[in-house]
N, C-alpha and C. Protein backbone atom coordinates (compact mmCIF):
# COMPACT_ATOMS: atom_id res chain seq x y z
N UNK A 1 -17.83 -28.17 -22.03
CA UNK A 1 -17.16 -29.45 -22.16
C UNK A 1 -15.87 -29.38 -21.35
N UNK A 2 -15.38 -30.49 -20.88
CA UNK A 2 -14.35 -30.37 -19.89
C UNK A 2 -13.23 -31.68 -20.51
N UNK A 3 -12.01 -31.14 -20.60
CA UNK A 3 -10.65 -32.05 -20.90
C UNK A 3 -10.80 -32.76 -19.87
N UNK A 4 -9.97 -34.40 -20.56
CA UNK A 4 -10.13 -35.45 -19.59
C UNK A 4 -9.15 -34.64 -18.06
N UNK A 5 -9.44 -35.25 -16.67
CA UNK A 5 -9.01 -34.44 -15.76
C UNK A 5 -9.32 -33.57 -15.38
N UNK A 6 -9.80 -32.61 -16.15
CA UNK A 6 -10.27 -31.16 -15.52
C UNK A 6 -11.22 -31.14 -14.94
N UNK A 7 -12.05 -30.04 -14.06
CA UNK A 7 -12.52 -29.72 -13.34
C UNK A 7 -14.10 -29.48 -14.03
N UNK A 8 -15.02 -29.96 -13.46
CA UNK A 8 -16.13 -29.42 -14.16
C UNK A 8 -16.98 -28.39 -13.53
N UNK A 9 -17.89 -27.83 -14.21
CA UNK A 9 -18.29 -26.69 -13.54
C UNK A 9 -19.28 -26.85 -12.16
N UNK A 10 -19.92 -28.25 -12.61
CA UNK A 10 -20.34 -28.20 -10.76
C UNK A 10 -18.87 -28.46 -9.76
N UNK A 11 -17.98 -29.23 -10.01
CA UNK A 11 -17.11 -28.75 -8.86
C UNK A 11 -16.57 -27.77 -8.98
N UNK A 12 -16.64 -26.93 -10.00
CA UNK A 12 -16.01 -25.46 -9.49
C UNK A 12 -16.43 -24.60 -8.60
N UNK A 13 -18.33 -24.87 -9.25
CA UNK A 13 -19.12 -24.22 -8.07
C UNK A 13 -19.12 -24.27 -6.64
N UNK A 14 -18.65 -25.60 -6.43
CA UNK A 14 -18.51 -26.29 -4.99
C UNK A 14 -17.39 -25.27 -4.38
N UNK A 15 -16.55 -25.41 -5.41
CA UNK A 15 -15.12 -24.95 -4.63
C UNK A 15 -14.76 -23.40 -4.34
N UNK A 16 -15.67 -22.70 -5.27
CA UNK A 16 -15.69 -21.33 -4.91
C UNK A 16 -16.89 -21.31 -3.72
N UNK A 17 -18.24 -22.05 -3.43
CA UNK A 17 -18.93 -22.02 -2.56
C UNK A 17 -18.13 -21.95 -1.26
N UNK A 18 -17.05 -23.35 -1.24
CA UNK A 18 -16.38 -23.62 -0.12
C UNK A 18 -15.14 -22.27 0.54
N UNK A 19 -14.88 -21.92 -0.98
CA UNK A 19 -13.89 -20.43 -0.58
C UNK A 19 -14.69 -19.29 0.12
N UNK A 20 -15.84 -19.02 -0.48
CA UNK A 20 -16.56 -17.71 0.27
C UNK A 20 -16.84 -18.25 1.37
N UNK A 21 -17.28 -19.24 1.84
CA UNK A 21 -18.00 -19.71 3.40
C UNK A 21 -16.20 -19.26 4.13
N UNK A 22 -15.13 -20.05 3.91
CA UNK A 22 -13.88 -19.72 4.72
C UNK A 22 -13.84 -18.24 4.43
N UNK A 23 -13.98 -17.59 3.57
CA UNK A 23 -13.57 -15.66 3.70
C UNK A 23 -14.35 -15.35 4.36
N UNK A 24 -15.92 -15.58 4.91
CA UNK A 24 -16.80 -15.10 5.43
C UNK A 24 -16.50 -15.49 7.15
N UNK A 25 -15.94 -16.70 7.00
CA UNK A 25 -15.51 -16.98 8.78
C UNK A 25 -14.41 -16.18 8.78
N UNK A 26 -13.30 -16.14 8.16
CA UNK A 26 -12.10 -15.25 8.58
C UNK A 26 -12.68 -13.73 9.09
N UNK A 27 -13.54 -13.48 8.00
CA UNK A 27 -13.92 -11.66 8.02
C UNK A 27 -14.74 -11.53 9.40
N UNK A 28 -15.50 -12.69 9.55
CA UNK A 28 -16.59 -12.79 11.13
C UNK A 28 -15.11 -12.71 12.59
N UNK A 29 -14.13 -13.50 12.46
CA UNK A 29 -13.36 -13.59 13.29
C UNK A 29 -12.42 -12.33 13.54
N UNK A 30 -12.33 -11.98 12.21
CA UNK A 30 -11.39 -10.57 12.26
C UNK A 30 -12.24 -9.18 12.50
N UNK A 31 -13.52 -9.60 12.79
CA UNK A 31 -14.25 -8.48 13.36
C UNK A 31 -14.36 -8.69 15.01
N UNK A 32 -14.47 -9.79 15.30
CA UNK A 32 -14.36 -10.00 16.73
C UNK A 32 -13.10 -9.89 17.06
N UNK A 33 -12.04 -9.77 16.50
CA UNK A 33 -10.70 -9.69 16.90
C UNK A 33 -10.54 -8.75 17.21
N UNK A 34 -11.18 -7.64 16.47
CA UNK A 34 -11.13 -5.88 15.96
C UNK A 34 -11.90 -5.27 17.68
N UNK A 35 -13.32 -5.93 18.04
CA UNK A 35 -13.87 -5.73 19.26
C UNK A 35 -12.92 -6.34 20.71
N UNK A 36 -12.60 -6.71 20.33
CA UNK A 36 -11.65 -7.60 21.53
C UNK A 36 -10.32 -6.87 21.25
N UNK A 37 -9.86 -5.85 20.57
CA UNK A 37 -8.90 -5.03 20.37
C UNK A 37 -8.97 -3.70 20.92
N UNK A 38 -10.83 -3.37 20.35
CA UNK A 38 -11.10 -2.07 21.04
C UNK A 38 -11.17 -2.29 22.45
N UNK A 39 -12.23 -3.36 22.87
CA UNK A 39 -12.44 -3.14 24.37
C UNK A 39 -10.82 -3.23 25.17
N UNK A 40 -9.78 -4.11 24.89
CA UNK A 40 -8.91 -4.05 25.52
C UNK A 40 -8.12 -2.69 25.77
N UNK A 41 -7.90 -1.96 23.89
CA UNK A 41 -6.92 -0.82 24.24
C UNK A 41 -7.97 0.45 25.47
N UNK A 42 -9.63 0.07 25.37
CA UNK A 42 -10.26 0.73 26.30
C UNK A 42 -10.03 1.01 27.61
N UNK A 43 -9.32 -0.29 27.92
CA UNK A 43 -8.91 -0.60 29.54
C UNK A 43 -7.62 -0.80 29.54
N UNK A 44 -6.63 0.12 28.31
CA UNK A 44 -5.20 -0.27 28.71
C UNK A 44 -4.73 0.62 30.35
N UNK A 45 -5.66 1.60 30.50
CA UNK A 45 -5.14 2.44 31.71
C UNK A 45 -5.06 1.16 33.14
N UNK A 46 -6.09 0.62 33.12
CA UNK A 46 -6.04 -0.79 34.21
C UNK A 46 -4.63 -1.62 33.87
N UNK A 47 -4.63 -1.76 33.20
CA UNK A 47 -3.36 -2.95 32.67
C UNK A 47 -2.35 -2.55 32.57
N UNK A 48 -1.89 -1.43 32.35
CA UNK A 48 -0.53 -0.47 32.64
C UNK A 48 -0.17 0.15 34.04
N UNK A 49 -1.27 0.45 34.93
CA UNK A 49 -1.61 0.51 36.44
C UNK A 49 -0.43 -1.13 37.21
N UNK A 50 -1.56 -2.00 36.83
CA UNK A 50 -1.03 -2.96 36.89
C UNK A 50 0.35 -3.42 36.46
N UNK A 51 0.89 -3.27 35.82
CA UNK A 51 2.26 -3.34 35.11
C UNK A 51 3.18 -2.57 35.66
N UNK A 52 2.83 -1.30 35.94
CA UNK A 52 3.87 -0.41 36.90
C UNK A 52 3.97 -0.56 38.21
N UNK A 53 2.59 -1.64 38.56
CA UNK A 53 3.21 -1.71 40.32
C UNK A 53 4.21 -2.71 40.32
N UNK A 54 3.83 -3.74 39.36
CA UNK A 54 4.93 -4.91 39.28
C UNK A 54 5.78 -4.52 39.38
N UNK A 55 6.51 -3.92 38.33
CA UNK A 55 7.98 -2.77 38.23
C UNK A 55 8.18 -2.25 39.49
N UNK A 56 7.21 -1.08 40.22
CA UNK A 56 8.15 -0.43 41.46
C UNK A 56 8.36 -1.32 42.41
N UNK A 57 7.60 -3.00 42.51
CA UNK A 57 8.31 -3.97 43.23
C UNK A 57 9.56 -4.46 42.96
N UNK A 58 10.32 -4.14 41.81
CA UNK A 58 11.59 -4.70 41.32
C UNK A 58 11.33 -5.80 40.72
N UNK A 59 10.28 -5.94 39.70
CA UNK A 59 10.35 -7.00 39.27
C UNK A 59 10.57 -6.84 37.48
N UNK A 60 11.00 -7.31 37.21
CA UNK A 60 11.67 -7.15 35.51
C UNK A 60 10.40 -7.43 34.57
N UNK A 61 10.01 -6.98 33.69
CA UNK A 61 8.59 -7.20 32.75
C UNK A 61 8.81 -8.15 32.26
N UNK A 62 10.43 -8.35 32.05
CA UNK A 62 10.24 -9.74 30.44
C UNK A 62 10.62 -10.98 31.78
N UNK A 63 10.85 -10.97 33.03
CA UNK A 63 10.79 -12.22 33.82
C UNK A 63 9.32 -12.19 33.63
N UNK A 64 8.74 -11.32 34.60
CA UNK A 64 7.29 -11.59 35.18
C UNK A 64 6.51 -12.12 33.76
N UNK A 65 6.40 -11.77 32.43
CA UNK A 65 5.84 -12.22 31.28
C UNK A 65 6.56 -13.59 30.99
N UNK A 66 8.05 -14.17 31.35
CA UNK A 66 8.28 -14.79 30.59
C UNK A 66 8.24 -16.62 31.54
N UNK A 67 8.92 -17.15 31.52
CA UNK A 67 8.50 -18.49 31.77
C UNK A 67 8.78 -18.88 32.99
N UNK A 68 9.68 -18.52 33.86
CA UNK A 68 9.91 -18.49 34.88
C UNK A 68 9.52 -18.35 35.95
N UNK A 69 9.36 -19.44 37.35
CA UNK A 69 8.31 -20.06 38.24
C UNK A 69 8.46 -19.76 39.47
N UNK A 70 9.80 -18.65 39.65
CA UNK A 70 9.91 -18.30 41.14
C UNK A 70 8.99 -18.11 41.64
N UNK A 71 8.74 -18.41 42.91
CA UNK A 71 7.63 -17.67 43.83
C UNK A 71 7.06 -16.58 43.95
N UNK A 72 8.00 -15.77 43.57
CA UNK A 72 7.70 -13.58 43.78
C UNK A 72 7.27 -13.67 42.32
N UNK A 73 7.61 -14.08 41.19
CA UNK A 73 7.30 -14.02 39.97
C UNK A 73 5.67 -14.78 40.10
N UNK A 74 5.72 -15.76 40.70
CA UNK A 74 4.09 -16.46 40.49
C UNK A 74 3.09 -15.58 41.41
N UNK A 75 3.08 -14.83 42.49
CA UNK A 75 2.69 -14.16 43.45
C UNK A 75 1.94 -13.22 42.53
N UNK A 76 3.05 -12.24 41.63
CA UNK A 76 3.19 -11.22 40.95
C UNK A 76 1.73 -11.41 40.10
N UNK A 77 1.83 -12.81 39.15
CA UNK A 77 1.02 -12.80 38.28
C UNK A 77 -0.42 -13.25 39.20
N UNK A 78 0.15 -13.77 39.99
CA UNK A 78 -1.30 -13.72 41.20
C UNK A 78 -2.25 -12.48 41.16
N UNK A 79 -1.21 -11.44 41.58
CA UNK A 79 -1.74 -10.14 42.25
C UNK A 79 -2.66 -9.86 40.62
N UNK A 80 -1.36 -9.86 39.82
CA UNK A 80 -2.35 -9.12 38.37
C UNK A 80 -3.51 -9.57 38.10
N UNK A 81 -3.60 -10.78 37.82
CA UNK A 81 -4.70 -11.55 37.68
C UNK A 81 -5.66 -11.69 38.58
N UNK A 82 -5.39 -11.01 39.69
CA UNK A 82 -7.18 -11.09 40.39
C UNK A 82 -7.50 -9.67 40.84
N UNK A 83 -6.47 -8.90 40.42
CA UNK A 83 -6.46 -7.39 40.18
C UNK A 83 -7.56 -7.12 38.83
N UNK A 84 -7.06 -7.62 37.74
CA UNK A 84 -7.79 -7.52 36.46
C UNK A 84 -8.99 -8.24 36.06
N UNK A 85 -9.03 -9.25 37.28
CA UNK A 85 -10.29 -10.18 37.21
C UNK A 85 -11.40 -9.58 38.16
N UNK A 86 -10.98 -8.54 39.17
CA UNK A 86 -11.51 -7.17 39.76
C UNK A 86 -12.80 -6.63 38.96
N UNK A 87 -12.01 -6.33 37.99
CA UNK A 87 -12.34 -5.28 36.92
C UNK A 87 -13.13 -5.67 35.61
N UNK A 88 -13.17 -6.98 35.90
CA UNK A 88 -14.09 -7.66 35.22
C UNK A 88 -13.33 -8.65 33.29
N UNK A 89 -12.15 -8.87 33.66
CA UNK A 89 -10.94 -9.47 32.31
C UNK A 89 -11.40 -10.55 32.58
N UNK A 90 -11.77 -11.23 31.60
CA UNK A 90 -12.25 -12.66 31.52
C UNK A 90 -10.25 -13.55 31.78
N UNK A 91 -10.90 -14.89 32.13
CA UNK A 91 -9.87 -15.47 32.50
C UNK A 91 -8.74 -15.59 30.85
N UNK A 92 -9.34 -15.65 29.81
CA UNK A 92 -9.17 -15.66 28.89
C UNK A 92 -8.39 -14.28 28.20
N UNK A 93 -8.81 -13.29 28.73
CA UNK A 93 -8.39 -12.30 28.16
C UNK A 93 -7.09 -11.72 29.10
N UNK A 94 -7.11 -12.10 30.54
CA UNK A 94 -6.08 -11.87 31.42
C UNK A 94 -4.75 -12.81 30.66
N UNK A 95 -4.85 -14.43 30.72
CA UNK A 95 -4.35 -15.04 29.91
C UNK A 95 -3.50 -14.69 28.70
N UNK A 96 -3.89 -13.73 28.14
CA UNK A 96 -3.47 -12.86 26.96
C UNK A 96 -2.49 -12.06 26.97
N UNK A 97 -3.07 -10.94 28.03
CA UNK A 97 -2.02 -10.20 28.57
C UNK A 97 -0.67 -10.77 29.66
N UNK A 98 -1.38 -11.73 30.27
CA UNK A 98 0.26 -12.53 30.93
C UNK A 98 1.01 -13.29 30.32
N UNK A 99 0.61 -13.66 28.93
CA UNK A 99 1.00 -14.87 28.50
C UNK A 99 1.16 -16.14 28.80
N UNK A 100 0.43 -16.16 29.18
CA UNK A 100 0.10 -17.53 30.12
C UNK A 100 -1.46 -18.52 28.88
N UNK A 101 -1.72 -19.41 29.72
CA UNK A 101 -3.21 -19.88 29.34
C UNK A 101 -4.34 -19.94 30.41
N UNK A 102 -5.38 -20.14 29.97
CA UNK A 102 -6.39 -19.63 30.87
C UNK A 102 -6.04 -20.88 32.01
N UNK A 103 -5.86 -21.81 32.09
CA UNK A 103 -5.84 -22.52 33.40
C UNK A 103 -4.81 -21.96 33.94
N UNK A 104 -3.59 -21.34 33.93
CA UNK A 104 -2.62 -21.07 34.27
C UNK A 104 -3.54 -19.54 35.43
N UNK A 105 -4.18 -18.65 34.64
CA UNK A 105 -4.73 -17.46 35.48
C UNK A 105 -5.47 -18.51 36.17
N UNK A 106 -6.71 -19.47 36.01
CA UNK A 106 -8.08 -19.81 36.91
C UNK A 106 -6.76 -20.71 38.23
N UNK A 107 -5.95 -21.12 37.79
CA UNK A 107 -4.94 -21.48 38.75
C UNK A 107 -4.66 -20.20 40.00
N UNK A 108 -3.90 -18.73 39.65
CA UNK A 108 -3.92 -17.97 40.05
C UNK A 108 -5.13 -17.38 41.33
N UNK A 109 -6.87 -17.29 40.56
CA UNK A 109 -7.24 -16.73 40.90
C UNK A 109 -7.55 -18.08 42.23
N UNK A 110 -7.76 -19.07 42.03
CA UNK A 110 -7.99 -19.94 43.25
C UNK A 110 -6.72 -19.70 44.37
N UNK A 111 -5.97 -19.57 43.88
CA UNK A 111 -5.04 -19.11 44.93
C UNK A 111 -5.16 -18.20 45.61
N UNK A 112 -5.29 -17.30 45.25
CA UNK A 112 -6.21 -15.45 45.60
C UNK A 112 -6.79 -15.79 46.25
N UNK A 113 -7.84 -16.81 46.05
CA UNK A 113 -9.19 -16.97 46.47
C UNK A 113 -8.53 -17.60 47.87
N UNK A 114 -7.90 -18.61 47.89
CA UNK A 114 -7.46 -19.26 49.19
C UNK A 114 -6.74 -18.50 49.98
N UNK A 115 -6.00 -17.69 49.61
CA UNK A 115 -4.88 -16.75 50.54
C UNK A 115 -6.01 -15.68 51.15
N UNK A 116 -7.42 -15.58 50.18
CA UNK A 116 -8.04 -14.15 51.01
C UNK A 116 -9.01 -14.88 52.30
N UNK A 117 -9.19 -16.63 52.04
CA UNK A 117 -10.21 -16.77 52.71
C UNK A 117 -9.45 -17.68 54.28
N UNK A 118 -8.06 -17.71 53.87
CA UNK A 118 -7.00 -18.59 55.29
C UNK A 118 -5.99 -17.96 55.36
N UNK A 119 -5.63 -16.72 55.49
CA UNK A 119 -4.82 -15.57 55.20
C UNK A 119 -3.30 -16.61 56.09
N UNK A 120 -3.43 -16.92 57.40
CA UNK A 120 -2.47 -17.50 58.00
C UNK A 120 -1.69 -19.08 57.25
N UNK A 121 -2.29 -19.67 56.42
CA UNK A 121 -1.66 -20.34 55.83
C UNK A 121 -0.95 -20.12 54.39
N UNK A 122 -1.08 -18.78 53.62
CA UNK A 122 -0.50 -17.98 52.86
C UNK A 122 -0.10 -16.49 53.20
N UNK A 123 0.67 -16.66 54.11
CA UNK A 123 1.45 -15.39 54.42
C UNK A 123 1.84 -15.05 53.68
N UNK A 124 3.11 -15.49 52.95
CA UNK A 124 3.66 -14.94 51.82
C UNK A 124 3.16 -14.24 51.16
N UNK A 125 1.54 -14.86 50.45
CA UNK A 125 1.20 -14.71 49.28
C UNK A 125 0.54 -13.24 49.83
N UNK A 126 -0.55 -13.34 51.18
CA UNK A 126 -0.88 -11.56 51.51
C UNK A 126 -0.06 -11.10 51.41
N UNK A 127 1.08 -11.02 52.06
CA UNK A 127 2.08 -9.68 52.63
C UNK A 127 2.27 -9.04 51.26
N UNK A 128 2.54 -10.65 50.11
CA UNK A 128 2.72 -10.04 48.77
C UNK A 128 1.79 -8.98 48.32
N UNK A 129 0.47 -9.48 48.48
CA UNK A 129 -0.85 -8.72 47.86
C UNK A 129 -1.23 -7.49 48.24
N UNK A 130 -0.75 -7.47 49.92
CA UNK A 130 -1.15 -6.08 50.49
C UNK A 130 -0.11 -5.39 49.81
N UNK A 131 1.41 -5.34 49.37
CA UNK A 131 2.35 -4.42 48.70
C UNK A 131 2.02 -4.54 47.69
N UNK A 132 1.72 -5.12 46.91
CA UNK A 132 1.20 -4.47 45.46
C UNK A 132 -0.30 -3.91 45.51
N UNK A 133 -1.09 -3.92 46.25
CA UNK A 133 -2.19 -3.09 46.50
C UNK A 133 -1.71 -2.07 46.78
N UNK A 134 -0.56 -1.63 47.75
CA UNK A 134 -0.12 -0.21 47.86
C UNK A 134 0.25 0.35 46.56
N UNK A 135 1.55 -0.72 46.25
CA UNK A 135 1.51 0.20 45.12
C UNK A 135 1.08 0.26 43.42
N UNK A 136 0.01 -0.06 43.59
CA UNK A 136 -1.37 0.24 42.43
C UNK A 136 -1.94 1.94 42.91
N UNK A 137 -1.91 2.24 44.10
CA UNK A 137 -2.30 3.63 44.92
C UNK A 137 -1.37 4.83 44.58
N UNK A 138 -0.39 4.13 43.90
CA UNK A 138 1.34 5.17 44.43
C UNK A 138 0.89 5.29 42.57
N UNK A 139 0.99 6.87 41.88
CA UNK A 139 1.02 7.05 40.86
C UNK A 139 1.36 8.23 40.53
């Protein structure tokens, strides 16, 4: 029997039904979180490679990560991002590590893509790419 207001036992049932279905998506997501944790710390040696050539270019970690649109700073995340997209980092998961969002890298890699295929109308951006290709070599 149920007090006026209260809850009766078919909606209780409902509502604990509705609680296990949400613990069961959290626990599904926090296992893919867990795989997308391993495979990354798998390939932190690529992504720290990457991170130290930035640096012996003189470039500061918390600029190059942080919001700021200079040219050598956008170049930078150029190089990383089609360095790590190399290696097979989904646009999504590069995204992650730059802090950026994925249109922000698929932005990047079209650029890559244009500077490798009209080299003379992105000078800048090679001369950039060939020095951080060197020093990805320098370790």
């Amino acid at each position: 029997m149920c007090e006026e207001g209260g809850i009766n036992d078919k909606d209780m049932a409902k509502e604990n039904d509705l609680i296990n279905s949400k613990i069961e998506a959290i626990d599904r997501r926090i296992g893919e979180l867990q795989q997308e944790r391993a495979y990354l710390i798998n390939r932190l040696p690529l992504i720290e490679n990457a991170f130290f050539a930035v640096e012996r270019m003189g470039i500061d970690r918390d600029l190059f990560l942080g919001r700021c649109r200079k040219t050598r700073l956008a170049f930078a995340r150029c190089a990383v991002a089609a360095y790590l997209h190399r290696y097979s980092f989904t646009t999504i998961q590069i995204a992650f590590i730059l802090c950026r969002d994925h249109a922000s890298v698929s932005n990047y890699l079209r650029q890559y893509e244009r500077a490798m295929q009209e080299p003379r109308f992105y000078r800048d951006l090679v001369a950039f790419l060939e020095e951080f290709n060197k020093q990805l070599t320098i370790r």
